[in-house]
C-alpha atoms as a PDB file:
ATOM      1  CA  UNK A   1     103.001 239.713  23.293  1.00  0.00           C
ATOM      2  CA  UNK A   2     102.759 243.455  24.209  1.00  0.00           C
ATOM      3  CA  UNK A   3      98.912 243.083  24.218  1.00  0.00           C
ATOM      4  CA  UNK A   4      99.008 240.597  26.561  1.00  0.00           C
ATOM      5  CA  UNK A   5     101.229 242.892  28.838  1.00  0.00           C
ATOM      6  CA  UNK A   6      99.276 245.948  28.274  1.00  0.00           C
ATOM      7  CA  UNK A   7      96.107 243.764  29.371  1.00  0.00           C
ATOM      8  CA  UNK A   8      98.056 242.293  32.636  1.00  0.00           C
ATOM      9  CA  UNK A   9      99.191 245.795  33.371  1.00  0.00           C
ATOM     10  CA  UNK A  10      95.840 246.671  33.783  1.00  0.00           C
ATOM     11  CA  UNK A  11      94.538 243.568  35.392  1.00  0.00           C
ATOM     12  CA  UNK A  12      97.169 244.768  38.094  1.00  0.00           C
ATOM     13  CA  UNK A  13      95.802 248.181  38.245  1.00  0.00           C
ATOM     14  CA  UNK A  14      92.206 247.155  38.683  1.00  0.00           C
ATOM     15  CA  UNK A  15      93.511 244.846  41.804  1.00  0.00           C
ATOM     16  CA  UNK A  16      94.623 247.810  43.214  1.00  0.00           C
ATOM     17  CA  UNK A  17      91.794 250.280  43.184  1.00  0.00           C
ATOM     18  CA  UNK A  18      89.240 249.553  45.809  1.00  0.00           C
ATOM     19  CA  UNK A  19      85.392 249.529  44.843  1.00  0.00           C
ATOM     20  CA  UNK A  20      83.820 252.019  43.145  1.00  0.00           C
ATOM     21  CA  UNK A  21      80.463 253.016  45.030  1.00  0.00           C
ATOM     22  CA  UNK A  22      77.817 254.675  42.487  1.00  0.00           C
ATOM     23  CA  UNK A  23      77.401 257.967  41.602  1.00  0.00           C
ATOM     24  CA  UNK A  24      74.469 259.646  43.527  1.00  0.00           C
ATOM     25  CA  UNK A  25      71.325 259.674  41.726  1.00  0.00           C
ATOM     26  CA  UNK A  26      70.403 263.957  41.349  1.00  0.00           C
ATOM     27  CA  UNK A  27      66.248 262.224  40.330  1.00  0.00           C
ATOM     28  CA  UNK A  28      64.064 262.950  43.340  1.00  0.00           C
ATOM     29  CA  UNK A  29      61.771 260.138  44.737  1.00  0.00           C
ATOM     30  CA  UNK A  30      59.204 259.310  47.082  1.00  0.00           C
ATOM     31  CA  UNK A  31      59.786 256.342  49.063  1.00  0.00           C
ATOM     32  CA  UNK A  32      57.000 253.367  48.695  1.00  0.00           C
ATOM     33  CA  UNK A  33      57.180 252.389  52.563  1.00  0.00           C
ATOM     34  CA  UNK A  34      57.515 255.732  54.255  1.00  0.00           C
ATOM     35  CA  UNK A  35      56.434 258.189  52.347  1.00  0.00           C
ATOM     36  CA  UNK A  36      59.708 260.680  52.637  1.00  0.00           C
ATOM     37  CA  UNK A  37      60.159 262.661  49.724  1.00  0.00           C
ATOM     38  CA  UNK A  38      64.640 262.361  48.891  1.00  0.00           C
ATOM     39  CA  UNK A  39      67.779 263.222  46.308  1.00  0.00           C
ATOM     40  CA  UNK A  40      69.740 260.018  45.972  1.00  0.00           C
ATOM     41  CA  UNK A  41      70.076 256.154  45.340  1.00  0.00           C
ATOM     42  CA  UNK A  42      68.756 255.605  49.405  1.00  0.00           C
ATOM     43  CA  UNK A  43      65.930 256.450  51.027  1.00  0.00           C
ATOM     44  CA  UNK A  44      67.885 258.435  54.154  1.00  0.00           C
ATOM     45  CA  UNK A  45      64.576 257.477  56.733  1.00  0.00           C
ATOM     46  CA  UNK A  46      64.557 254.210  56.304  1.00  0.00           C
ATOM     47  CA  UNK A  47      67.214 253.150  53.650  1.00  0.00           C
ATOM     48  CA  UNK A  48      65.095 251.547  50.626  1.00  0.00           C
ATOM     49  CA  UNK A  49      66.291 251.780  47.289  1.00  0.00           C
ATOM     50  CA  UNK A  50      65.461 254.127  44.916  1.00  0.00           C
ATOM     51  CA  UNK A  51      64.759 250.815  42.799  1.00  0.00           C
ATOM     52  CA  UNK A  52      62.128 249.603  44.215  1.00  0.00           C
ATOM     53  CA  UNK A  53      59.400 249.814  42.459  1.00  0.00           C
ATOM     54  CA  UNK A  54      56.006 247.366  42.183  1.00  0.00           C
ATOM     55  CA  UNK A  55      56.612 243.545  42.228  1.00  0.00           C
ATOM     56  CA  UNK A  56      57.705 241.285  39.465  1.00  0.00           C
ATOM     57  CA  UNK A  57      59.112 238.535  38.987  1.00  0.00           C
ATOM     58  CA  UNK A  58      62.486 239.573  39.015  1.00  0.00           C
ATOM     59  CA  UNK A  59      61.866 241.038  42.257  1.00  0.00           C
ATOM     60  CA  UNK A  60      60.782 237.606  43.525  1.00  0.00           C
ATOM     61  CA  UNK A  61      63.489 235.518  41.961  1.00  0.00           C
ATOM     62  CA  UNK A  62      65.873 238.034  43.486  1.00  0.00           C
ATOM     63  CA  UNK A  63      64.061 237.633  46.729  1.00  0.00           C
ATOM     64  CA  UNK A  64      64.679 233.981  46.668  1.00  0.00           C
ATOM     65  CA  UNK A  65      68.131 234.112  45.734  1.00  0.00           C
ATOM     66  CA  UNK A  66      68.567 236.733  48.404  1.00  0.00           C
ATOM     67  CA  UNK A  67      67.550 234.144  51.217  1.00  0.00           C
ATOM     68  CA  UNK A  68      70.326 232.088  50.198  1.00  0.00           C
ATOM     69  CA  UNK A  69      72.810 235.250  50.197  1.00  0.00           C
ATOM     70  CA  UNK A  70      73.050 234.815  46.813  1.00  0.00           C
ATOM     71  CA  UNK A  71      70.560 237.590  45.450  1.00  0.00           C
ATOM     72  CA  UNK A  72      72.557 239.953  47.075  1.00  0.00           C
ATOM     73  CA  UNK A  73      75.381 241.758  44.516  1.00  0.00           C
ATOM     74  CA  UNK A  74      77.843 242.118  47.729  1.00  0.00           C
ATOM     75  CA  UNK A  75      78.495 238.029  47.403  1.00  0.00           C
ATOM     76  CA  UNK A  76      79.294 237.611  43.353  1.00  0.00           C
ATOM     77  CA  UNK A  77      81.356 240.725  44.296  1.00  0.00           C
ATOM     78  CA  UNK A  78      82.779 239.081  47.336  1.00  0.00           C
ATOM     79  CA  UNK A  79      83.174 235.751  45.386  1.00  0.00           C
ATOM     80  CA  UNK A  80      84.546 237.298  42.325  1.00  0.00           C
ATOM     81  CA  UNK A  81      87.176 238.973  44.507  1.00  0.00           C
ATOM     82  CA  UNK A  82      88.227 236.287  46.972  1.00  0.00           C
ATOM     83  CA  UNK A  83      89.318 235.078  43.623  1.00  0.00           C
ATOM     84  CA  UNK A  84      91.254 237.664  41.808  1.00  0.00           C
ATOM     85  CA  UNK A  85      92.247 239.816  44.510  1.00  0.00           C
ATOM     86  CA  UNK A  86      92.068 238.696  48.039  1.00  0.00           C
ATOM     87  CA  UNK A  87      94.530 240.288  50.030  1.00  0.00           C
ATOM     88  CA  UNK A  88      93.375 243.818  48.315  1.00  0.00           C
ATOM     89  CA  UNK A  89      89.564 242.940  48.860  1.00  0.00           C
ATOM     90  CA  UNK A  90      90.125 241.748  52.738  1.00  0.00           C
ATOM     91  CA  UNK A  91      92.576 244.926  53.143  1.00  0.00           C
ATOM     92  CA  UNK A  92      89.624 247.202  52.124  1.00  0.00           C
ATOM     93  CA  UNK A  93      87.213 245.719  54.406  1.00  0.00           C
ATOM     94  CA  UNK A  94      88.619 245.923  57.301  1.00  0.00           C
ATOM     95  CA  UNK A  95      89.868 249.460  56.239  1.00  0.00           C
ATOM     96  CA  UNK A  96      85.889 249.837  56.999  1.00  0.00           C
ATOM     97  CA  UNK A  97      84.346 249.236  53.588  1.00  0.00           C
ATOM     98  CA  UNK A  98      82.346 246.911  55.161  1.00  0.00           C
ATOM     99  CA  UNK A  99      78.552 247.700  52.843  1.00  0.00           C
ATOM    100  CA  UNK A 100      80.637 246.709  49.249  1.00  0.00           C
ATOM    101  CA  UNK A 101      81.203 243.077  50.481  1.00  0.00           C
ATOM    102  CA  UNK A 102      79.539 240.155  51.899  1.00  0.00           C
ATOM    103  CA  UNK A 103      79.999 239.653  55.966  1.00  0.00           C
ATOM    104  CA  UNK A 104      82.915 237.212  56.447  1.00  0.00           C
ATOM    105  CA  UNK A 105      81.304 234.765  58.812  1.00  0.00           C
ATOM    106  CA  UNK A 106      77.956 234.890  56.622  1.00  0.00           C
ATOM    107  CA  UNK A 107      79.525 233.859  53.881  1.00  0.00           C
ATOM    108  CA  UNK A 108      81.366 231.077  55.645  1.00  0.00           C
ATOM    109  CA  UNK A 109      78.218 228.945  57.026  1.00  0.00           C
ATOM    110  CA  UNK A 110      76.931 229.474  53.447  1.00  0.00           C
ATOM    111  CA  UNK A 111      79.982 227.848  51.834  1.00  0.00           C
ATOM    112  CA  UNK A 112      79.848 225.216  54.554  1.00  0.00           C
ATOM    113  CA  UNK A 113      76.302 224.166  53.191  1.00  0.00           C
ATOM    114  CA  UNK A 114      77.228 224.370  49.938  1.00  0.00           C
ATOM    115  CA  UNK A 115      80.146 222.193  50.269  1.00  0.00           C
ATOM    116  CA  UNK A 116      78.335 219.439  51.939  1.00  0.00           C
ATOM    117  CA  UNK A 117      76.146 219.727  48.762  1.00  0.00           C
ATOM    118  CA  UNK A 118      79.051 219.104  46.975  1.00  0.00           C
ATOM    119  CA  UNK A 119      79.771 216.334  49.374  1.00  0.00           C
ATOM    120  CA  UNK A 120      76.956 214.412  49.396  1.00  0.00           C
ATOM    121  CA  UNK A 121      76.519 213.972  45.781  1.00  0.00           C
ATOM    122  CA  UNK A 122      76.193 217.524  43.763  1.00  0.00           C
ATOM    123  CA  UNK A 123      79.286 216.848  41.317  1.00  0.00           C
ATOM    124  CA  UNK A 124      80.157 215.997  38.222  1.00  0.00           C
ATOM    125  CA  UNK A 125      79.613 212.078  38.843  1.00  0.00           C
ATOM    126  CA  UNK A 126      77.312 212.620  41.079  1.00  0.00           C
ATOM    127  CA  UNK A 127      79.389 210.568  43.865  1.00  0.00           C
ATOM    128  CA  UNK A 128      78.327 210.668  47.341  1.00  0.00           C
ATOM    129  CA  UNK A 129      81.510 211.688  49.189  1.00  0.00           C
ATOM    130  CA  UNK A 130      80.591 210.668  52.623  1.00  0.00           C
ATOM    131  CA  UNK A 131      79.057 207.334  51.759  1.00  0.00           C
ATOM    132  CA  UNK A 132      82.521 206.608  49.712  1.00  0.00           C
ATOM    133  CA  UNK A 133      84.609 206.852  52.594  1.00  0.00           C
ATOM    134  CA  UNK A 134      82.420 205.064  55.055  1.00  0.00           C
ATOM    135  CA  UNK A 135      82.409 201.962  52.258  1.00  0.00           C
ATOM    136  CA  UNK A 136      86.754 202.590  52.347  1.00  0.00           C
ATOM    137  CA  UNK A 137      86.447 202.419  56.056  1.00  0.00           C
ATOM    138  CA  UNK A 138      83.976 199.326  56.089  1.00  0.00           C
ATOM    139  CA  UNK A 139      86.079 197.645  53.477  1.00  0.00           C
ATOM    140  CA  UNK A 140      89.774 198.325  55.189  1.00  0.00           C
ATOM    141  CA  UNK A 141      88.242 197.051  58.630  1.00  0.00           C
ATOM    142  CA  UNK A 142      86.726 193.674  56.934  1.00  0.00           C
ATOM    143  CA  UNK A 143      89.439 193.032  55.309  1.00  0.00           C
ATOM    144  CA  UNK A 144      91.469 189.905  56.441  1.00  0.00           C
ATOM    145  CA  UNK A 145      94.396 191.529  57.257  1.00  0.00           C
ATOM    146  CA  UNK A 146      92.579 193.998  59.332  1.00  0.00           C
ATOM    147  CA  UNK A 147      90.860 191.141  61.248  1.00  0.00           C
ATOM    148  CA  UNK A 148      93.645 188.839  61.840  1.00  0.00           C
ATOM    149  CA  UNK A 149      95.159 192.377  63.951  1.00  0.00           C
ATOM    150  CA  UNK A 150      92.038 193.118  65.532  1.00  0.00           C
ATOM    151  CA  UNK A 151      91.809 189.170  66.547  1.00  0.00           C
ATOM    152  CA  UNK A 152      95.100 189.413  68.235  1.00  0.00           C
ATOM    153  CA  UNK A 153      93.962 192.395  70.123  1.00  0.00           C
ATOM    154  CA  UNK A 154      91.027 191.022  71.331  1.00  0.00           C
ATOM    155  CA  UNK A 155      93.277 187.964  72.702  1.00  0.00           C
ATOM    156  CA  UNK A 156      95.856 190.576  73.709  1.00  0.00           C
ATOM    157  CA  UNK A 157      92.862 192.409  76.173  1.00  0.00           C
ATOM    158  CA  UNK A 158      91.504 188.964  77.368  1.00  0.00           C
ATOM    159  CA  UNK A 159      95.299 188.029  78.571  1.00  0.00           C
ATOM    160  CA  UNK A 160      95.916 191.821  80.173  1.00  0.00           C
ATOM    161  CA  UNK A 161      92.586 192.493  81.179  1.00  0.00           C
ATOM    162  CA  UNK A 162      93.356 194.251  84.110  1.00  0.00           C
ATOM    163  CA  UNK A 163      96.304 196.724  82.511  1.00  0.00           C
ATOM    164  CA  UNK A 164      95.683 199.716  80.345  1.00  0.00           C
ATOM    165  CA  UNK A 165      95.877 199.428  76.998  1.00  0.00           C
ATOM    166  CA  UNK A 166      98.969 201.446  76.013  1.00  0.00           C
ATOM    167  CA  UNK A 167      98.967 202.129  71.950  1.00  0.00           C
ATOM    168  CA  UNK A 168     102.402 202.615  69.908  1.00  0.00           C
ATOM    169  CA  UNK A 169     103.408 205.872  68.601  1.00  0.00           C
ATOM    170  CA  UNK A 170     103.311 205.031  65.495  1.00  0.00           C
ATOM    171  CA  UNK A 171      99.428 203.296  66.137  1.00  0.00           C
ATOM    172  CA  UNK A 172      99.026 207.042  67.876  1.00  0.00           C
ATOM    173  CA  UNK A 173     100.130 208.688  64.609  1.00  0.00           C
ATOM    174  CA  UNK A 174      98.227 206.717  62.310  1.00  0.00           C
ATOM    175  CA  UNK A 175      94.593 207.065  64.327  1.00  0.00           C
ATOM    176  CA  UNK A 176      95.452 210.565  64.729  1.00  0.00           C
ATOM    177  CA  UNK A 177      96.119 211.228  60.698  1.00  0.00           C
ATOM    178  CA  UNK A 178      93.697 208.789  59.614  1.00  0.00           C
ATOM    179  CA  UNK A 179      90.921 210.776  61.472  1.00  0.00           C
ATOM    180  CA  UNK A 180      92.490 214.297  60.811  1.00  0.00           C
ATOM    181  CA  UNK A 181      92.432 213.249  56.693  1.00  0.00           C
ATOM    182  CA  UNK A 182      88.483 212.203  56.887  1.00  0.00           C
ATOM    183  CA  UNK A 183      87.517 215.600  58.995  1.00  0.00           C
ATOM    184  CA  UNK A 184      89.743 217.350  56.249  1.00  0.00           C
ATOM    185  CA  UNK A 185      88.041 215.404  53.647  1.00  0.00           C
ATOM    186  CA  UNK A 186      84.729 215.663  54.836  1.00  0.00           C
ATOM    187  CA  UNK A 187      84.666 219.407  55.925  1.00  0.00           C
ATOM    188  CA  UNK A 188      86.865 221.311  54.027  1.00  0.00           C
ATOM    189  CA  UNK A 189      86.354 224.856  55.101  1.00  0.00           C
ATOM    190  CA  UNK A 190      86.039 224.192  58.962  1.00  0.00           C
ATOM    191  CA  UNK A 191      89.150 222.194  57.998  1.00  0.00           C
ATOM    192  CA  UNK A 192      90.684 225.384  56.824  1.00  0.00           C
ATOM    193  CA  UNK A 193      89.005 227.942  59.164  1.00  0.00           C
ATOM    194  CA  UNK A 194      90.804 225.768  62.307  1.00  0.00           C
ATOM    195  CA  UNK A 195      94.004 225.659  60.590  1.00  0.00           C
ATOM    196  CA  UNK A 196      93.938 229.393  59.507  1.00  0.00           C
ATOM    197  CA  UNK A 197      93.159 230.360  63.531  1.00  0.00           C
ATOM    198  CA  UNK A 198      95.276 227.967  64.445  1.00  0.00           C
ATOM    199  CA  UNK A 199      98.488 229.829  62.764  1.00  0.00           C
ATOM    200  CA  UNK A 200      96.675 233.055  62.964  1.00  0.00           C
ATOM    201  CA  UNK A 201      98.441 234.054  66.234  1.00  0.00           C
ATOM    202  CA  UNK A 202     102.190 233.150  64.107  1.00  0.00           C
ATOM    203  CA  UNK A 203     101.303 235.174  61.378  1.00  0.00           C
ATOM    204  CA  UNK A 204     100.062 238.005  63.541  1.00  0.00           C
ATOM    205  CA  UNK A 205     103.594 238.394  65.015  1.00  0.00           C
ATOM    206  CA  UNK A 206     105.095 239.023  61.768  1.00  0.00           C
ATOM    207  CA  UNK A 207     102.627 241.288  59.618  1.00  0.00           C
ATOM    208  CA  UNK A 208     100.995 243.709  62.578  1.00  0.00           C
ATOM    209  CA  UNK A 209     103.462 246.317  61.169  1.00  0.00           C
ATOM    210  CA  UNK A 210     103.259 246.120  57.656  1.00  0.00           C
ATOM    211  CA  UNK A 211     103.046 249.139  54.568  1.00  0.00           C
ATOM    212  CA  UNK A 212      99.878 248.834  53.664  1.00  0.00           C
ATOM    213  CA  UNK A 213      98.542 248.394  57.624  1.00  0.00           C
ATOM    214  CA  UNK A 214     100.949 249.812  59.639  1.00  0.00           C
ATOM    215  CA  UNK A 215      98.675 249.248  63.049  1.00  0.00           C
ATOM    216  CA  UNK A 216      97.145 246.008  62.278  1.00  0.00           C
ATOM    217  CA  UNK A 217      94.908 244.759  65.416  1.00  0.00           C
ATOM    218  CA  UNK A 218      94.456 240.733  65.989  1.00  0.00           C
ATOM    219  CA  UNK A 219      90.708 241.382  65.945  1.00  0.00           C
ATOM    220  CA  UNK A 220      91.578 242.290  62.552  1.00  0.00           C
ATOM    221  CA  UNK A 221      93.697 239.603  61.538  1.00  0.00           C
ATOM    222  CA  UNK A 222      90.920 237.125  62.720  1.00  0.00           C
ATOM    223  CA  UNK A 223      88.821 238.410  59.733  1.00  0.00           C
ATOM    224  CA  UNK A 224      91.261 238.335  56.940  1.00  0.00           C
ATOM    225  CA  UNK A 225      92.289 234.688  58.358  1.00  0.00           C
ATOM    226  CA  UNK A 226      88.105 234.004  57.741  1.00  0.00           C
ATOM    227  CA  UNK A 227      87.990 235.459  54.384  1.00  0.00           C
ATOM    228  CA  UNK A 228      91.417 233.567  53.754  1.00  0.00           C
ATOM    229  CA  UNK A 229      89.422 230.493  54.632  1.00  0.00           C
ATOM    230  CA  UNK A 230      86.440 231.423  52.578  1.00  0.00           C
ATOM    231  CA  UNK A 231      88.854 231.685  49.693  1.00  0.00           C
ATOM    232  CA  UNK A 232      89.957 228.711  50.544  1.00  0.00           C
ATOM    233  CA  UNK A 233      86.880 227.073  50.656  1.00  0.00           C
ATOM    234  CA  UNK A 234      85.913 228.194  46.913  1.00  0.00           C
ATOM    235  CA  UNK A 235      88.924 226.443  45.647  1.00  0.00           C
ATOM    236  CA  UNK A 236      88.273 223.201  47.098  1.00  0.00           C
ATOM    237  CA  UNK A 237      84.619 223.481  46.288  1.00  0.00           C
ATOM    238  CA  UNK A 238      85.152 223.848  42.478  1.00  0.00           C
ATOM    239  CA  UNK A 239      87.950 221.035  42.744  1.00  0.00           C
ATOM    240  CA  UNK A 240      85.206 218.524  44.622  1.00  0.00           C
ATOM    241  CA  UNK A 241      82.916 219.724  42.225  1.00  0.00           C
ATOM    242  CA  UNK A 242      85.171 218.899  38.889  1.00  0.00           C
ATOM    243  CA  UNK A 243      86.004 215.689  40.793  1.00  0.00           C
ATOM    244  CA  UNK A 244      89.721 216.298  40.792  1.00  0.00           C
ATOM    245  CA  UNK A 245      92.380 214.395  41.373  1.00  0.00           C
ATOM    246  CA  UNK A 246      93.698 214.193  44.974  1.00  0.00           C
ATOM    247  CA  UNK A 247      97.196 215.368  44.842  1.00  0.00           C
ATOM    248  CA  UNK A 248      96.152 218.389  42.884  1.00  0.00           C
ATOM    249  CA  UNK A 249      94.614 219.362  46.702  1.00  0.00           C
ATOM    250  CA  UNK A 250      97.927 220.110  47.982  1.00  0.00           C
ATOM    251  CA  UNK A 251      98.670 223.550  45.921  1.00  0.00           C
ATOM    252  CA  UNK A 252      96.071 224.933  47.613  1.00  0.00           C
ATOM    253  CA  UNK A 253      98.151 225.378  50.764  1.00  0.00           C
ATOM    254  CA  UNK A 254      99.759 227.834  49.122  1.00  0.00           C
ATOM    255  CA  UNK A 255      97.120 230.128  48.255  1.00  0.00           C
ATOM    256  CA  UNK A 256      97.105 231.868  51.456  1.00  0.00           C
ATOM    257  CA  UNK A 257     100.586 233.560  50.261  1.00  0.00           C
ATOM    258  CA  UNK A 258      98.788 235.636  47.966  1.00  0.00           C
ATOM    259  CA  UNK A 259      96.125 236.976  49.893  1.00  0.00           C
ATOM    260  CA  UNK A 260      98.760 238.353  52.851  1.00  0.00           C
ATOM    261  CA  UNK A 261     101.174 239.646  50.226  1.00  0.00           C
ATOM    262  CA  UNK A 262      98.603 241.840  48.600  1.00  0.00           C
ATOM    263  CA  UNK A 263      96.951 242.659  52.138  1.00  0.00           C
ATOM    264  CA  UNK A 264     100.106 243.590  54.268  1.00  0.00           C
ATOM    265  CA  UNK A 265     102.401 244.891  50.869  1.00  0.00           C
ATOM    266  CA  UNK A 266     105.378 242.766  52.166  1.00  0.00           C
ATOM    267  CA  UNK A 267     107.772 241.316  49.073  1.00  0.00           C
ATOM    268  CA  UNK A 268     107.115 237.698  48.097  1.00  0.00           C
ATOM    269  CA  UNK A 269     109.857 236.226  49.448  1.00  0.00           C
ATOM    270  CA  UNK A 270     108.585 237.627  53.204  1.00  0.00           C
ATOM    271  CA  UNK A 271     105.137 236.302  52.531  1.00  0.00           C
ATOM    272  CA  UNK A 272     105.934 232.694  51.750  1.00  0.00           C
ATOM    273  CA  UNK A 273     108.335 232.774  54.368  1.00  0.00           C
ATOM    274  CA  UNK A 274     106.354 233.204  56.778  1.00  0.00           C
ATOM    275  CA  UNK A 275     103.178 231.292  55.620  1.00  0.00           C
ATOM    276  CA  UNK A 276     105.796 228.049  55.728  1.00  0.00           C
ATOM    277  CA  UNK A 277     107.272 229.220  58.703  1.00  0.00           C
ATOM    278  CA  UNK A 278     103.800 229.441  60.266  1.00  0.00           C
ATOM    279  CA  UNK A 279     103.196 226.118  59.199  1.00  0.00           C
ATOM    280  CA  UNK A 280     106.021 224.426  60.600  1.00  0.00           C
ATOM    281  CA  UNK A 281     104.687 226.025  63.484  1.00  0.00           C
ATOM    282  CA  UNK A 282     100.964 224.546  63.329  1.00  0.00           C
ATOM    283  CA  UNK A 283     102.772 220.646  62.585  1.00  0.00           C
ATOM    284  CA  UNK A 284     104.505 221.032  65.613  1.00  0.00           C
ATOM    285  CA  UNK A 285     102.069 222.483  67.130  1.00  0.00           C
ATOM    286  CA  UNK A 286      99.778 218.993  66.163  1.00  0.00           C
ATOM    287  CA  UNK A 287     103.017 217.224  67.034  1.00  0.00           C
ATOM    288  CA  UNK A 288     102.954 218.448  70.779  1.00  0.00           C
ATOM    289  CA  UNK A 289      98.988 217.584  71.234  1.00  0.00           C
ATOM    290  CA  UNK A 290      99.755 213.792  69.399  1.00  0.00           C
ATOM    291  CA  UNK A 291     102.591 213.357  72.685  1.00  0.00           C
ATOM    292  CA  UNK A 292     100.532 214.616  75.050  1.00  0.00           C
ATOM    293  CA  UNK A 293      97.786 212.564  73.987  1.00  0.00           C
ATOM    294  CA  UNK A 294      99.930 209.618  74.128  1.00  0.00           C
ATOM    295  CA  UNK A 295     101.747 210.297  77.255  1.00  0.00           C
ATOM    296  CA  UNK A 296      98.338 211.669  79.633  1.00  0.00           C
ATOM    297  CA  UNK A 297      95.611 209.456  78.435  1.00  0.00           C
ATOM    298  CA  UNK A 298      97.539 206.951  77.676  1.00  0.00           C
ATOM    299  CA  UNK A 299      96.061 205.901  73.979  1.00  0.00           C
END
């Protein structure tokens, strides 16, 4: 039992220290593109590594990989800490260690493609995602329930041709969560990016002053709500991936709690607090637009 403290003690302690950078290299080179003669890891004329040598075949694999951002040891490093220590790793970068880790909105578009990899058939059973829920869709509308309803509203137009057709709130409700659940389904990390910004604003309010960032600036708070949703997005990845069951989904609303405890320093209790708090204010938020939309356009 002590071992296992002694190695979670320093699990803790190695979420607190920010990146290492490398020792300077005291070996002189000479730089293969320009020629300058330097003392270092960098060329300081035009910034080639030391390492760089003639090509191989691990240069060209690396090459490859490094089109897809993934040759590139600032995205495992990103990826490995988005997982173990968030709040610490997006509290560093916008501290302005900005050359450790991979750019925020980079690594977003790449975990977009990657999750409609996922989606359209890269997992376990090898299940096209999107082509599932069009054949739920197809089925639920051809069913004869669904017909008999859309029968009477086709009589219901032909008698009240001339009126607007003026939905229910609950029919309002229903479209509205019916097509917010396939978007969610479907795109998982725009899903999460919108409803990060969305409650971005809220969460601003309540952690610009904070001990570890006592002067936090929105601009700021934008990017740790992007790496939030990044972090997000790895989570739901691996859980499309592993073909998981559906209500395991919901814990994951909860992982944004860790990320602005460790980033603002605040006690648990303030962090969750305001995470639910700042969703209560996003549902009413969604609330709001539904009434709107049912009271001005008249759906």
């Amino acid at each position: 039992m002590s071992n296992i403290a002694k190695k979670w003690k320093a699990f803790c302690e190695w979420q607190h220290q920010p990146y290492q950078v490398a020792e300077k290299s005291e070996e002189y080179h000479c730089c293969h593109t320009c020629g300058e003669e330097y003392q270092g890891n960098y060329c300081p004329r035009c910034g080639q590594s030391s390492k760089i040598g003639r090509y191989s075949l691990r240069n060209a694999l690396l090459l490859f990989l490094d089109v897809w951002g993934m040759g590139n040891r600032g995205m495992f490093r990103t990826l490995r800490d988005l997982i173990l220590r968030p709040g610490y790793m997006i509290r560093d970068y916008i501290s302005g260690m900005q050359m450790a880790y991979f750019p925020p909105f980079k690594l977003f578009f790449l975990l977009t493609a990657f999750s409609l990899l996922v989606n359209s058939g890269f997992n376990l059973k090898g299940e096209n995602m999107f082509e599932t829920s069009t054949e739920q869709t197809d089925k639920k509308s051809s069913s004869p329930a669904t017909k008999e309803e859309n029968k009477k509203e086709t009589n219901n137009k032909t008698l009240s041709e001339n009126e607007p057709t003026i939905k229910s709130v609950a029919q309002v409700a229903e479209i509205i969560v019916n097509r917010f659940d396939k978007f969610k389904k479907d795109y998982p990390n725009v899903y999460a990016l919108s409803w990060l910004l969305c409650i971005s604003v809220f969460i601003y309010f309540f952690v610009r002053k904070s001990p570890n960032i006592p002067d936090l600036r929105f601009s700021e708070m934008l990017v740790a709500m992007i790496y939030t949703a990044n972090m997000f997005s790895i989570y739901w990845i691996v859980l499309d991936f592993l073909c998981a069951p559906s209500d395991i989904y919901v814990v994951l609303y909860l992982l944004p709690i860790i990320p602005l405890r460790q980033m603002t320093g605040f006690k648990w209790w303030r962090s969750i607090l305001v995470v639910l708090v700042s969703y209560l204010y996003a549902i009413a938020l969604l609330l709001i637009l539904m009434f709107a939309a049912y009271y001005l356009l008249g759906m």
